[in-house]
N, C-alpha and C. Protein backbone atom coordinates (compact mmCIF):
# COMPACT_ATOMS: atom_id res chain seq x y z
N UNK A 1 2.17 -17.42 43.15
CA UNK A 1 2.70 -18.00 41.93
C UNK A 1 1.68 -17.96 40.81
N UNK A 2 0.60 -17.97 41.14
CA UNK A 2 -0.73 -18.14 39.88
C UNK A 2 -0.73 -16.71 39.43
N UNK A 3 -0.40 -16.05 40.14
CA UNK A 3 -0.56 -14.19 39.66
C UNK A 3 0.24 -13.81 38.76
N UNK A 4 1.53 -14.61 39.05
CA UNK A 4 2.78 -14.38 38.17
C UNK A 4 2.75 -14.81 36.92
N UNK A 5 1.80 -15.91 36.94
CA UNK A 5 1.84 -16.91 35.66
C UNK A 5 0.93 -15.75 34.39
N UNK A 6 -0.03 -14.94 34.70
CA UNK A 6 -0.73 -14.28 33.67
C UNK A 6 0.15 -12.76 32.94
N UNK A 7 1.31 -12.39 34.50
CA UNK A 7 2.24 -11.65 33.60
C UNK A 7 3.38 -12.20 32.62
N UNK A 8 3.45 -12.97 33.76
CA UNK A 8 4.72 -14.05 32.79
C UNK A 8 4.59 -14.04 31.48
N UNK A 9 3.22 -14.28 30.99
CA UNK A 9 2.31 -14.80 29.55
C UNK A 9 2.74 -13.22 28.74
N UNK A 10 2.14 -12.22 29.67
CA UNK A 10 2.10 -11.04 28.61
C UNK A 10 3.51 -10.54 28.57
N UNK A 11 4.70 -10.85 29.12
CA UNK A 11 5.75 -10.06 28.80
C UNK A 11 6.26 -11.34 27.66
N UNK A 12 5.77 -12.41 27.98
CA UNK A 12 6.30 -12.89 26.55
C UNK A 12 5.92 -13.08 25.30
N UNK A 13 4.22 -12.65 25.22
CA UNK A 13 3.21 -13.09 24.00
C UNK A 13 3.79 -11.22 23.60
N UNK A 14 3.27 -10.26 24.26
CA UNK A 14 3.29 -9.01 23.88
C UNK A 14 4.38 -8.67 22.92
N UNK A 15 5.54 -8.80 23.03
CA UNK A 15 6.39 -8.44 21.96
C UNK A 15 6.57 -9.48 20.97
N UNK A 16 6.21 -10.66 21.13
CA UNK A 16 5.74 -11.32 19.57
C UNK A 16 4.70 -10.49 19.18
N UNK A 17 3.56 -10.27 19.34
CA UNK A 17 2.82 -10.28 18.43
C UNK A 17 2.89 -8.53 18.04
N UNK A 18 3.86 -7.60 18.73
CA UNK A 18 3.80 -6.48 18.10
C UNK A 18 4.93 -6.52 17.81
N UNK A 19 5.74 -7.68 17.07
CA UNK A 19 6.75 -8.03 16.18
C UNK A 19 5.90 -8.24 15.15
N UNK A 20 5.40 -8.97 15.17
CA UNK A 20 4.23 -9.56 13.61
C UNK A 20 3.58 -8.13 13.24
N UNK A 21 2.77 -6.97 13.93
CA UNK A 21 2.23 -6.26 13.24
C UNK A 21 3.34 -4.95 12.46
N UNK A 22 3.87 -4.88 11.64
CA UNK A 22 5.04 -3.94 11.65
C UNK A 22 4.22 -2.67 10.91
N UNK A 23 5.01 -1.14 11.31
CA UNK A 23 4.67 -0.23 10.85
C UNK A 23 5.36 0.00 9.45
N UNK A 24 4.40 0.19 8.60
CA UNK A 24 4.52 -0.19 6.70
C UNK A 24 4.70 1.70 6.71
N UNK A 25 4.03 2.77 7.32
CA UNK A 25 4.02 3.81 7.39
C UNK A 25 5.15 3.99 6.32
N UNK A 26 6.88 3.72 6.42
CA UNK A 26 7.74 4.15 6.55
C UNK A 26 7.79 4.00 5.21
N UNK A 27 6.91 3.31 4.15
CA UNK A 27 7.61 2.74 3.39
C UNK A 27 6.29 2.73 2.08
N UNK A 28 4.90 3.39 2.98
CA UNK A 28 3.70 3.77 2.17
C UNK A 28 3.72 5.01 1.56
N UNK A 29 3.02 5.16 0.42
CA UNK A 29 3.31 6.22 -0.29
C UNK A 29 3.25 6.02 -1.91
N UNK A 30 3.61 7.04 -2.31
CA UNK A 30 3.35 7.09 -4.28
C UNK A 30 5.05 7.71 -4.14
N UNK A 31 5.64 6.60 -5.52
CA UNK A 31 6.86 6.83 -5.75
C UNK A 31 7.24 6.94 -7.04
N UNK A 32 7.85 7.95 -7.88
CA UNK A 32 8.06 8.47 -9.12
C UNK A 32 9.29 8.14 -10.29
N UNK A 33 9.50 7.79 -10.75
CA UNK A 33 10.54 7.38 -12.01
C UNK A 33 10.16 8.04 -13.04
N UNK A 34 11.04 8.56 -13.93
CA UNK A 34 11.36 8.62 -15.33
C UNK A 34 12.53 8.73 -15.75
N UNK A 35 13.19 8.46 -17.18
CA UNK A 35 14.01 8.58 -17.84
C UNK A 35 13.70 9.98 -18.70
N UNK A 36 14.48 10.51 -18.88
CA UNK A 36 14.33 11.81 -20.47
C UNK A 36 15.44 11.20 -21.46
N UNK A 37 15.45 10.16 -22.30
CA UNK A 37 16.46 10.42 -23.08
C UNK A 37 15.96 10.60 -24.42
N UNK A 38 15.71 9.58 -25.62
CA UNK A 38 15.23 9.93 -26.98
C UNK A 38 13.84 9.79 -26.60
N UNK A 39 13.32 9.21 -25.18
CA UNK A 39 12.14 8.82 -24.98
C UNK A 39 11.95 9.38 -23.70
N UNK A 40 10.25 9.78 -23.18
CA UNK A 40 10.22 9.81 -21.70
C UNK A 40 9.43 8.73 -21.34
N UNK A 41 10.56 8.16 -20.68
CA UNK A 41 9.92 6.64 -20.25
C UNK A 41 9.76 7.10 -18.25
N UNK A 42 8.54 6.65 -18.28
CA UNK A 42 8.29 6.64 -16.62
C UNK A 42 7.78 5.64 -16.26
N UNK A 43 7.74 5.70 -14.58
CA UNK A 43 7.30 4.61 -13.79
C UNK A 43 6.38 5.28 -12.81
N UNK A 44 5.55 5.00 -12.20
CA UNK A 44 4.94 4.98 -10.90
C UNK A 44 4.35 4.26 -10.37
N UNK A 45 4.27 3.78 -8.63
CA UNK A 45 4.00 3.49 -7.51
C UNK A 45 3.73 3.72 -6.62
N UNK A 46 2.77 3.20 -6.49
CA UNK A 46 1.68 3.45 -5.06
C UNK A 46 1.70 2.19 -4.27
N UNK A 47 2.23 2.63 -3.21
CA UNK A 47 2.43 1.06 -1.76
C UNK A 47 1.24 1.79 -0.66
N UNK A 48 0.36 1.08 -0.49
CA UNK A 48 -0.65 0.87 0.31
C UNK A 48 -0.48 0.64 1.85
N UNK A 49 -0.89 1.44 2.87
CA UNK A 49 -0.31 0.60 4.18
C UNK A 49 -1.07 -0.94 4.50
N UNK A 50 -1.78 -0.68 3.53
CA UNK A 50 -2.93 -2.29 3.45
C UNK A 50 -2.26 -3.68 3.06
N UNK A 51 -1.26 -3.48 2.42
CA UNK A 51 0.01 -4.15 1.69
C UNK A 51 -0.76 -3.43 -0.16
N UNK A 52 -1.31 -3.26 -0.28
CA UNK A 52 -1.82 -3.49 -1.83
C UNK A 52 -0.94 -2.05 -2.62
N UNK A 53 -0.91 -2.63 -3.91
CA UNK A 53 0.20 -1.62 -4.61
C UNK A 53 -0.45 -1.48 -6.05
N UNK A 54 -0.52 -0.27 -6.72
CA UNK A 54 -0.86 -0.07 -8.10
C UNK A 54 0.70 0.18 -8.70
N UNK A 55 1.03 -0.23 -9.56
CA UNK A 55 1.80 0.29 -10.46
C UNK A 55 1.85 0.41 -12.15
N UNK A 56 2.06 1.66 -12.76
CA UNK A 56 1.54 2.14 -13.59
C UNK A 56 3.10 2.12 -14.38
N UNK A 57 3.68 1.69 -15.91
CA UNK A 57 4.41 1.88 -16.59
C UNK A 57 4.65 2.46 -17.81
N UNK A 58 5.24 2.96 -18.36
CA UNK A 58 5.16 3.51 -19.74
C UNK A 58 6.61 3.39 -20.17
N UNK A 59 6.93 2.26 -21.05
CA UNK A 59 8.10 1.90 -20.98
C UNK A 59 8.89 1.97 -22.68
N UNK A 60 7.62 2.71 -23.32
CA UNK A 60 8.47 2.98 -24.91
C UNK A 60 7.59 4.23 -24.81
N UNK A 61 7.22 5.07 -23.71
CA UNK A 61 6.70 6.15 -24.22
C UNK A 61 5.47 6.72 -25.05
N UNK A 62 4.82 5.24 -25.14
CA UNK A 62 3.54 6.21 -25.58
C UNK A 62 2.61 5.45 -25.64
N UNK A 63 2.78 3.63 -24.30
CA UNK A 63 1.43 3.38 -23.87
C UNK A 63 1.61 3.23 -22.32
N UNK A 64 0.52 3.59 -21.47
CA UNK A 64 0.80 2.92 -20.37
C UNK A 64 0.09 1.70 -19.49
N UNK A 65 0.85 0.81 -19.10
CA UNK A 65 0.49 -0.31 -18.17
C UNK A 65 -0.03 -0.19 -17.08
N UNK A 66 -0.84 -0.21 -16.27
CA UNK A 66 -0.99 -0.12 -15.12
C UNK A 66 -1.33 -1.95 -14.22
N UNK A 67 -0.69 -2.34 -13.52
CA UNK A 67 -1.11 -3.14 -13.04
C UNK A 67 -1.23 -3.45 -11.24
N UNK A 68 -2.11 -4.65 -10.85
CA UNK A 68 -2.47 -4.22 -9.62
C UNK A 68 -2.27 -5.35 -8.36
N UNK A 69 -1.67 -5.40 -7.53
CA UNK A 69 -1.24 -6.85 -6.66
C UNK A 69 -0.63 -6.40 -5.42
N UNK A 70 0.07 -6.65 -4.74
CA UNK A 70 0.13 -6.46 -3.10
C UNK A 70 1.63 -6.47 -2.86
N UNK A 71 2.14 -5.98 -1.40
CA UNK A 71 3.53 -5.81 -1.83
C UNK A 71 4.03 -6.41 -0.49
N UNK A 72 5.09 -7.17 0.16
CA UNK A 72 5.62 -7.35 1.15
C UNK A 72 7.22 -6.50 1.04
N UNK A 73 7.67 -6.14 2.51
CA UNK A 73 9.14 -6.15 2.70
C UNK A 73 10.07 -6.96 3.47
N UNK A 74 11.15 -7.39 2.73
CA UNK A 74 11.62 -7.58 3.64
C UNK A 74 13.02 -7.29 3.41
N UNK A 75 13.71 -6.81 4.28
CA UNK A 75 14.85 -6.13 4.82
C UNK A 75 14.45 -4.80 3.64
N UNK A 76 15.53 -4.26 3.40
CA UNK A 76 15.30 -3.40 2.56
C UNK A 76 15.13 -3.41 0.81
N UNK A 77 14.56 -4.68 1.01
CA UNK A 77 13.96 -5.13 -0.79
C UNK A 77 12.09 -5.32 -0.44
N UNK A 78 11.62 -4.54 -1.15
CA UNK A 78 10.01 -4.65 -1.83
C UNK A 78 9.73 -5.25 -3.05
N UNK A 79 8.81 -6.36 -2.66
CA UNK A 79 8.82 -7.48 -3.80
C UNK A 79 7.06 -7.21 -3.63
N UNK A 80 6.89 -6.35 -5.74
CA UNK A 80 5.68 -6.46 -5.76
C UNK A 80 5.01 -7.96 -6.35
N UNK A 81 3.85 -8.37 -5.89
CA UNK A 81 3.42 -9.86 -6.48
C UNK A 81 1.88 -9.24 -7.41
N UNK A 82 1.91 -9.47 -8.28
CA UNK A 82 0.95 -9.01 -9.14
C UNK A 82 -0.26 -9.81 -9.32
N UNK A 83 -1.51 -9.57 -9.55
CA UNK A 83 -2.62 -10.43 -9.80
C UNK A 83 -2.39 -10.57 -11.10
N UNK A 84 -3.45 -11.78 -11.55
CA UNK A 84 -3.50 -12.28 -12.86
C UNK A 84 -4.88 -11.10 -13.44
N UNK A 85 -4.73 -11.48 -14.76
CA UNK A 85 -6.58 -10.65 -15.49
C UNK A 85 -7.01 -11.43 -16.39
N UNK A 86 -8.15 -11.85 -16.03
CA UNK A 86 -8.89 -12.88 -16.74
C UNK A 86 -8.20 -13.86 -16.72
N UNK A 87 -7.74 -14.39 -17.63
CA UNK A 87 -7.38 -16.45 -17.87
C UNK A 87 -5.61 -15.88 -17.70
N UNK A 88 -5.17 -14.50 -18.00
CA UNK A 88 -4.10 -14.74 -17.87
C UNK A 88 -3.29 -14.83 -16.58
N UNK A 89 -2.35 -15.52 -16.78
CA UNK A 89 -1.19 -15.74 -15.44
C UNK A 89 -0.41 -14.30 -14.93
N UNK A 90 -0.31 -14.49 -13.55
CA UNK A 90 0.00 -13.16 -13.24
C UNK A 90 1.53 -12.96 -13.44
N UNK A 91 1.77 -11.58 -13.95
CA UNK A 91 2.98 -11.48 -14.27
C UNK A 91 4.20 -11.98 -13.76
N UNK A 92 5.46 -12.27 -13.82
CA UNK A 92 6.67 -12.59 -12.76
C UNK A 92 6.77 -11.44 -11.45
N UNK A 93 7.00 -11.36 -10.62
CA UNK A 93 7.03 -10.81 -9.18
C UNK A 93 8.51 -9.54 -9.48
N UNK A 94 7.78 -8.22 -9.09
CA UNK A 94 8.87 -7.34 -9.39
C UNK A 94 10.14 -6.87 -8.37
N UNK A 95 10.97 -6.67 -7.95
CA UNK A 95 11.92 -6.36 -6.43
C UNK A 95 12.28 -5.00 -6.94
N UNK A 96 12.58 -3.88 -5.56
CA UNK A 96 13.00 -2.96 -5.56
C UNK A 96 14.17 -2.74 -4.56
N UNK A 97 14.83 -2.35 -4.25
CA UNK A 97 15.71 -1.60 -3.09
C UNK A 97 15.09 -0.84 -2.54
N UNK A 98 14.65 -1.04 -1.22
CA UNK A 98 14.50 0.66 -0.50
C UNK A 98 16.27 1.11 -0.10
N UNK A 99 16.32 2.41 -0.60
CA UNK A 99 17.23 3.27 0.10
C UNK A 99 17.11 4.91 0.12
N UNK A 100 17.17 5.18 1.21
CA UNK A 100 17.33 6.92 0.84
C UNK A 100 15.86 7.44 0.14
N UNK A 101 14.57 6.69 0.22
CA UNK A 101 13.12 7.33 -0.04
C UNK A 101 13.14 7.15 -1.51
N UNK A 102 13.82 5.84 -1.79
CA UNK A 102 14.33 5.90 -3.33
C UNK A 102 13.86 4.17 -3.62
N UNK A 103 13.09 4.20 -4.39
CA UNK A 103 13.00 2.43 -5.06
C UNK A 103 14.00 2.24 -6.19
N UNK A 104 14.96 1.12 -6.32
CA UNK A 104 15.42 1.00 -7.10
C UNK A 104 15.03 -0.71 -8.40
N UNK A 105 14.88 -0.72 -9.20
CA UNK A 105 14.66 -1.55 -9.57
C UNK A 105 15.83 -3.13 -9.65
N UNK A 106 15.46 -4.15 -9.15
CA UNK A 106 16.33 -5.31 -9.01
C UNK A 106 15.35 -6.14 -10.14
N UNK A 107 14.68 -6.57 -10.41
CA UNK A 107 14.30 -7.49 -11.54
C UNK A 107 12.91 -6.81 -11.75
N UNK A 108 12.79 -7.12 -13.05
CA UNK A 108 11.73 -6.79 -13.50
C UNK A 108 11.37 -7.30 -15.08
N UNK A 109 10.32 -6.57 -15.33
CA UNK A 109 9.96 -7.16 -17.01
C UNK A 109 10.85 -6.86 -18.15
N UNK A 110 12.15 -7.70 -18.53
CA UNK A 110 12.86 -7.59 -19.82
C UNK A 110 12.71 -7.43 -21.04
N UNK A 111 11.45 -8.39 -21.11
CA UNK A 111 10.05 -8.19 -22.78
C UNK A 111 9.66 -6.67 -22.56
N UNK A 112 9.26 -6.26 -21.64
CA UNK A 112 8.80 -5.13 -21.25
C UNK A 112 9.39 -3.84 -22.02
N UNK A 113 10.57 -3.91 -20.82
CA UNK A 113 11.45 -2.71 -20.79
C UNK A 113 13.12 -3.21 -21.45
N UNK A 114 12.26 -3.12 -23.17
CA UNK A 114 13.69 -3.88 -24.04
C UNK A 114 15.30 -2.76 -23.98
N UNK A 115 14.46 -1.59 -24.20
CA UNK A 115 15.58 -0.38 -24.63
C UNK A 115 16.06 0.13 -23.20
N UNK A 116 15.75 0.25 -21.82
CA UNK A 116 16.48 0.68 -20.89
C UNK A 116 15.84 -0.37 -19.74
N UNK A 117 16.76 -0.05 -18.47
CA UNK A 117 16.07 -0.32 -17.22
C UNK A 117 15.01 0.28 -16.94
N UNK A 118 13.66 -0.13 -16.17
CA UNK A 118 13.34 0.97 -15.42
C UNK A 118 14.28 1.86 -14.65
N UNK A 119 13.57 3.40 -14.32
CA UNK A 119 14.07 4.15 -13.42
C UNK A 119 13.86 4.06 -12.26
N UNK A 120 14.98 4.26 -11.61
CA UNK A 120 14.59 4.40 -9.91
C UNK A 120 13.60 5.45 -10.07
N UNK A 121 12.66 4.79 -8.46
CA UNK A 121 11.77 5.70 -8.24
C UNK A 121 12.03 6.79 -6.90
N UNK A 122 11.93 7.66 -6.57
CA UNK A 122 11.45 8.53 -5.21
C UNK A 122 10.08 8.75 -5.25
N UNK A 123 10.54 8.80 -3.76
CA UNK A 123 9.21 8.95 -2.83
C UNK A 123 8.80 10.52 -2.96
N UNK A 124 7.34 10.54 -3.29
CA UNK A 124 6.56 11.64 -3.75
C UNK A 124 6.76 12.51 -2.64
N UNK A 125 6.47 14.05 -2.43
CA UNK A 125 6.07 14.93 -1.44
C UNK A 125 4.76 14.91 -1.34
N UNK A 126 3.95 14.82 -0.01
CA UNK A 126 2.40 14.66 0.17
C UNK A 126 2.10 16.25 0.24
N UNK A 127 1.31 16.71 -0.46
CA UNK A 127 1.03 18.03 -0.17
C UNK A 127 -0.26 17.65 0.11
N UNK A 128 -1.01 18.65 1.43
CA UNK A 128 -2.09 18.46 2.07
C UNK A 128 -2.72 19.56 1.81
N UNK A 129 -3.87 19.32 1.26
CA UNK A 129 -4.50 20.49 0.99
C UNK A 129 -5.27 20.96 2.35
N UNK A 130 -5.28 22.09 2.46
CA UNK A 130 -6.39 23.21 3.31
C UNK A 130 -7.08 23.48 3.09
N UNK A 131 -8.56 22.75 3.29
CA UNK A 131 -9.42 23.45 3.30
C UNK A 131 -10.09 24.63 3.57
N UNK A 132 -9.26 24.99 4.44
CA UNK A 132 -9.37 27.09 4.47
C UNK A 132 -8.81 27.75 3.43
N UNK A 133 -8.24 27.15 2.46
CA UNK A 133 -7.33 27.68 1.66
C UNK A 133 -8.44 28.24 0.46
N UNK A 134 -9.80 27.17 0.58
CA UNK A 134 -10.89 27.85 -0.48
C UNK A 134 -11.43 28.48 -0.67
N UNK A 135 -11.47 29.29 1.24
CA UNK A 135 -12.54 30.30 1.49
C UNK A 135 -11.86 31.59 1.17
């Protein structure tokens, strides 16, 4: 019975705790937006498998934002949480949709982005460079 008691433990601790670590893989990456209309308004995103996220805006076309804070998921919404800079307060918290390798925007900065929504984003293609490719 004492032998049993140390498997007992691992068939029930083991899949908690590789419930808690989840693979972010699916969902890491640099993801792309723009609009073309009287303006080219774009977006981009970078999700970290670390949780940490840059995102960079240009939302009248001819300055861009970049700002920098960490990202959780859950179900298929990504809610970025932004740091503050200097004395200021960190921005309101942004949500996306994952679907189809595609971020879609659910709330975001209104002061911001007066004249359109942001654009949905897709997920970049990783091209890997070869280093044999130099020789």
């Amino acid at each position: 019975m004492k032998r049993l008691l140390p498997l007992a433990i691992l068939i029930v601790v083991l899949p908690v705790v590789a419930m808690g670590k989840e693979d972010l893989s699916k969902y890491t990456g640099t993801y792309k937006g723009e609009i073309r209309s009287i303006r080219y308004l774009t977006m981009t995103l970078s999700l970290g498998d670390d949780g940490t996220a840059t995102l960079t805006q240009s939302p009248d076309a001819v300055s861009e934002i970049t700002s920098f804070g960490s990202w959780v998921r859950q179900g298929d919404i990504i809610r970025l949480n932004f740091e503050s800079v200097g004395k200021q307060p960190a921005p309101s918290p942004m949500t996306f949709r994952f679907e189809h390798k595609t971020l879609t925007p659910i709330t975001w900065n209104h002061n911001l982005w007066r004249t359109a929504p942001p654009p949905a984003m897709k997920r970049m293609k990783i091209i890997k460079h070869d280093p044999d490719d130099d020789l």
